[in-house]
C-alpha atoms as a PDB file:
ATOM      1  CA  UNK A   1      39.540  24.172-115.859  1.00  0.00           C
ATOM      2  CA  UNK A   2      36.829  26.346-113.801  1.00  0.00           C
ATOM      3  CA  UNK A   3      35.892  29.492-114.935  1.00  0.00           C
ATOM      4  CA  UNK A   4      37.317  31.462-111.630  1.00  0.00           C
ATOM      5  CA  UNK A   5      40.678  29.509-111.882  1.00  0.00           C
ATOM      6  CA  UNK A   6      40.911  30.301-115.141  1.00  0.00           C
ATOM      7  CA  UNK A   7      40.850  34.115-113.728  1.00  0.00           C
ATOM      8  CA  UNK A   8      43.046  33.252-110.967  1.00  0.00           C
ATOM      9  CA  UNK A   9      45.330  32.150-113.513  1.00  0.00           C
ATOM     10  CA  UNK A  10      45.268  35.224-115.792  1.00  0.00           C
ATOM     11  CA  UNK A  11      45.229  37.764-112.827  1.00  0.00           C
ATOM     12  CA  UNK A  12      48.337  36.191-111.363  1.00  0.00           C
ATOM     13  CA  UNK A  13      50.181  36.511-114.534  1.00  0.00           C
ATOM     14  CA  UNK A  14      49.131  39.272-115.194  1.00  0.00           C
ATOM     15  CA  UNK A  15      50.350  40.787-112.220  1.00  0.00           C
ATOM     16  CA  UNK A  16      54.034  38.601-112.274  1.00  0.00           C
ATOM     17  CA  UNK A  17      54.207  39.539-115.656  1.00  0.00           C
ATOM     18  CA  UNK A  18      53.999  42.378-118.028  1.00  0.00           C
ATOM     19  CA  UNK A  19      51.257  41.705-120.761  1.00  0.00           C
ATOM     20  CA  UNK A  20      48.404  43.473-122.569  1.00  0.00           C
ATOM     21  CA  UNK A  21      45.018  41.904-120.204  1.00  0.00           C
ATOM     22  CA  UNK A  22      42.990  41.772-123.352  1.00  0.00           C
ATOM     23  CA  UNK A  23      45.601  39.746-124.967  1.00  0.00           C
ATOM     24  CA  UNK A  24      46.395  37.049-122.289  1.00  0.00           C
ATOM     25  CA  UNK A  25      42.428  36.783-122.246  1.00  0.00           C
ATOM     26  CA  UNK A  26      41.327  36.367-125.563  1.00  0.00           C
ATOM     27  CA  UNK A  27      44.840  33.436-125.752  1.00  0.00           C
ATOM     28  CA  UNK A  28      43.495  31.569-122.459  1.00  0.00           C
ATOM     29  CA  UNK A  29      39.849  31.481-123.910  1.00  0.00           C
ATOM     30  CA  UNK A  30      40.631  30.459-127.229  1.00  0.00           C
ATOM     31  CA  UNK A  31      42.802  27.495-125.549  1.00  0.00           C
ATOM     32  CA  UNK A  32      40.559  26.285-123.266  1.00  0.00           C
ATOM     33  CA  UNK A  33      37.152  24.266-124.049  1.00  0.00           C
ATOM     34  CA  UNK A  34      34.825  26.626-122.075  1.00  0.00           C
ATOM     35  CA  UNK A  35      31.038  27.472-122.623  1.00  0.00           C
ATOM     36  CA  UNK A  36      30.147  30.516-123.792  1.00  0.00           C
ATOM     37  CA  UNK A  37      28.476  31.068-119.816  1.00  0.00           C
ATOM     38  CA  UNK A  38      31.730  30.147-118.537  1.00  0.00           C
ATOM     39  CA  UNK A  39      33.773  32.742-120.958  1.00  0.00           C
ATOM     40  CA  UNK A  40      31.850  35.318-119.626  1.00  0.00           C
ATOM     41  CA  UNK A  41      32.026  34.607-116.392  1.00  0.00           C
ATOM     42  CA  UNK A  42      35.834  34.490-116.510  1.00  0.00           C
ATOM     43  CA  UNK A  43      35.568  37.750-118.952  1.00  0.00           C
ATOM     44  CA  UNK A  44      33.672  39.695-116.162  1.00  0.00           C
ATOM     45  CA  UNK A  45      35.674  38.420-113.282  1.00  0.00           C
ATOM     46  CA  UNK A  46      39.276  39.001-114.366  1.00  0.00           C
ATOM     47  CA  UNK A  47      38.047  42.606-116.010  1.00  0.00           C
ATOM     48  CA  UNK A  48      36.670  43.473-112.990  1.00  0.00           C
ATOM     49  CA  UNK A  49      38.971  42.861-110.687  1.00  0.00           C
ATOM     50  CA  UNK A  50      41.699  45.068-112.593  1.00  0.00           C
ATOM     51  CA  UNK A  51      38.915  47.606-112.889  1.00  0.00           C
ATOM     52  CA  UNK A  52      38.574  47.761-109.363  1.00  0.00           C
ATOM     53  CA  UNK A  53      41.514  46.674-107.957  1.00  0.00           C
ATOM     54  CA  UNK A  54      42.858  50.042-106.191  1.00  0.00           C
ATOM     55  CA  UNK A  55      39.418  49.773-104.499  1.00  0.00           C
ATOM     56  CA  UNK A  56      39.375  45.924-103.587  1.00  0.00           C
ATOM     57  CA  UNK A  57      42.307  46.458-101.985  1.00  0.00           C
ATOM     58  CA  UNK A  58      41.224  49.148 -99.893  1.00  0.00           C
ATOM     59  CA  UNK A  59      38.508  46.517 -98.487  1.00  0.00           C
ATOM     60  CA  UNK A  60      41.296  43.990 -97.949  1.00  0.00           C
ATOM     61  CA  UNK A  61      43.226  46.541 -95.630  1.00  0.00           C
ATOM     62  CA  UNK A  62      39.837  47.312 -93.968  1.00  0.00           C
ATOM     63  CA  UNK A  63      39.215  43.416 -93.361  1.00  0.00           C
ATOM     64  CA  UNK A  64      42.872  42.914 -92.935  1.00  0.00           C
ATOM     65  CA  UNK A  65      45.202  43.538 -90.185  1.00  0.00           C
ATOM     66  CA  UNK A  66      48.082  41.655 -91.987  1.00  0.00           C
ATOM     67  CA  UNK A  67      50.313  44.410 -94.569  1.00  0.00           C
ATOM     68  CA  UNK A  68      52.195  41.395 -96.746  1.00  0.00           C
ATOM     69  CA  UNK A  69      49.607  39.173 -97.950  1.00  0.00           C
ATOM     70  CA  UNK A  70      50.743  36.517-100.267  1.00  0.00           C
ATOM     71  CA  UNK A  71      50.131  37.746-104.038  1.00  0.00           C
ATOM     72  CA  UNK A  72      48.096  34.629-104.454  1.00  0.00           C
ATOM     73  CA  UNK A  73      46.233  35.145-101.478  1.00  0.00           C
ATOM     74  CA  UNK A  74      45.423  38.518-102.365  1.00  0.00           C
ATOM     75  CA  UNK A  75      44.044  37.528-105.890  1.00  0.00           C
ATOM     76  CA  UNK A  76      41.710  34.813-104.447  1.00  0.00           C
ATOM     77  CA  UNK A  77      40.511  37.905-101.517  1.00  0.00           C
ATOM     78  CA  UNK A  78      39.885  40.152-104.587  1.00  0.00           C
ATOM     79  CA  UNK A  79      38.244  37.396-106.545  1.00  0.00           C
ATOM     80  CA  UNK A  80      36.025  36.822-103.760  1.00  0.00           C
ATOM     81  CA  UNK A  81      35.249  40.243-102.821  1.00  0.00           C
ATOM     82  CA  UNK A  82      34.619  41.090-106.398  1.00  0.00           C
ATOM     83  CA  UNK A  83      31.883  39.021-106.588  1.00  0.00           C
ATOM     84  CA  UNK A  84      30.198  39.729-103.668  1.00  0.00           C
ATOM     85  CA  UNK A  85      30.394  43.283-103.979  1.00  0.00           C
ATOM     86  CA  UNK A  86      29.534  43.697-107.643  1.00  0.00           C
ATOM     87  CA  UNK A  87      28.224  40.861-109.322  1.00  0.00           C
ATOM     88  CA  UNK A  88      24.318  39.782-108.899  1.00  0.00           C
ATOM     89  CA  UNK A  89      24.469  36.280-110.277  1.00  0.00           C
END
């Protein structure tokens, strides 16, 4: 599995289900044959997007004229935006 659908995956459950983030993290890396690049990556992107996700969605209403966007949708928009916006690699 790639490292951003790996954060797809944990951001989606996170958000259908109630869990502790660091928790469902540290379970999906352990289970999943990953380099240590690649755990970081997924590390930075699904902890940043919580951390800003008040303020990614702003951007998406900016961007957006559309008020129900899919939940999946919306993960892969702040996934996206995420790393343009924040990340420099």
């Amino acid at each position: 599995m790639t490292p951003r659908k790996l954060a797809f995956d944990l951001l989606q459950r996170l958000e259908k289900n109630s869990q502790f983030s660091n928790i469902a993290l540290d379970r999906a890396l352990q289970k999943e044959e990953l380099s240590d690049a690649d755990k970081g990556l997924v590390s930075a992107l699904f902890y940043g997007v919580i951390e800003r996700k008040l303020t990614l969605d702003y951007y998406i209403s900016l961007l957006s004229d559309r008020k129900d966007i899919d939940l999946n949708i919306r993960i892969i928009l702040r996934l996206g935006l995420y790393q343009l916006l924040y990340m420099t690699k």
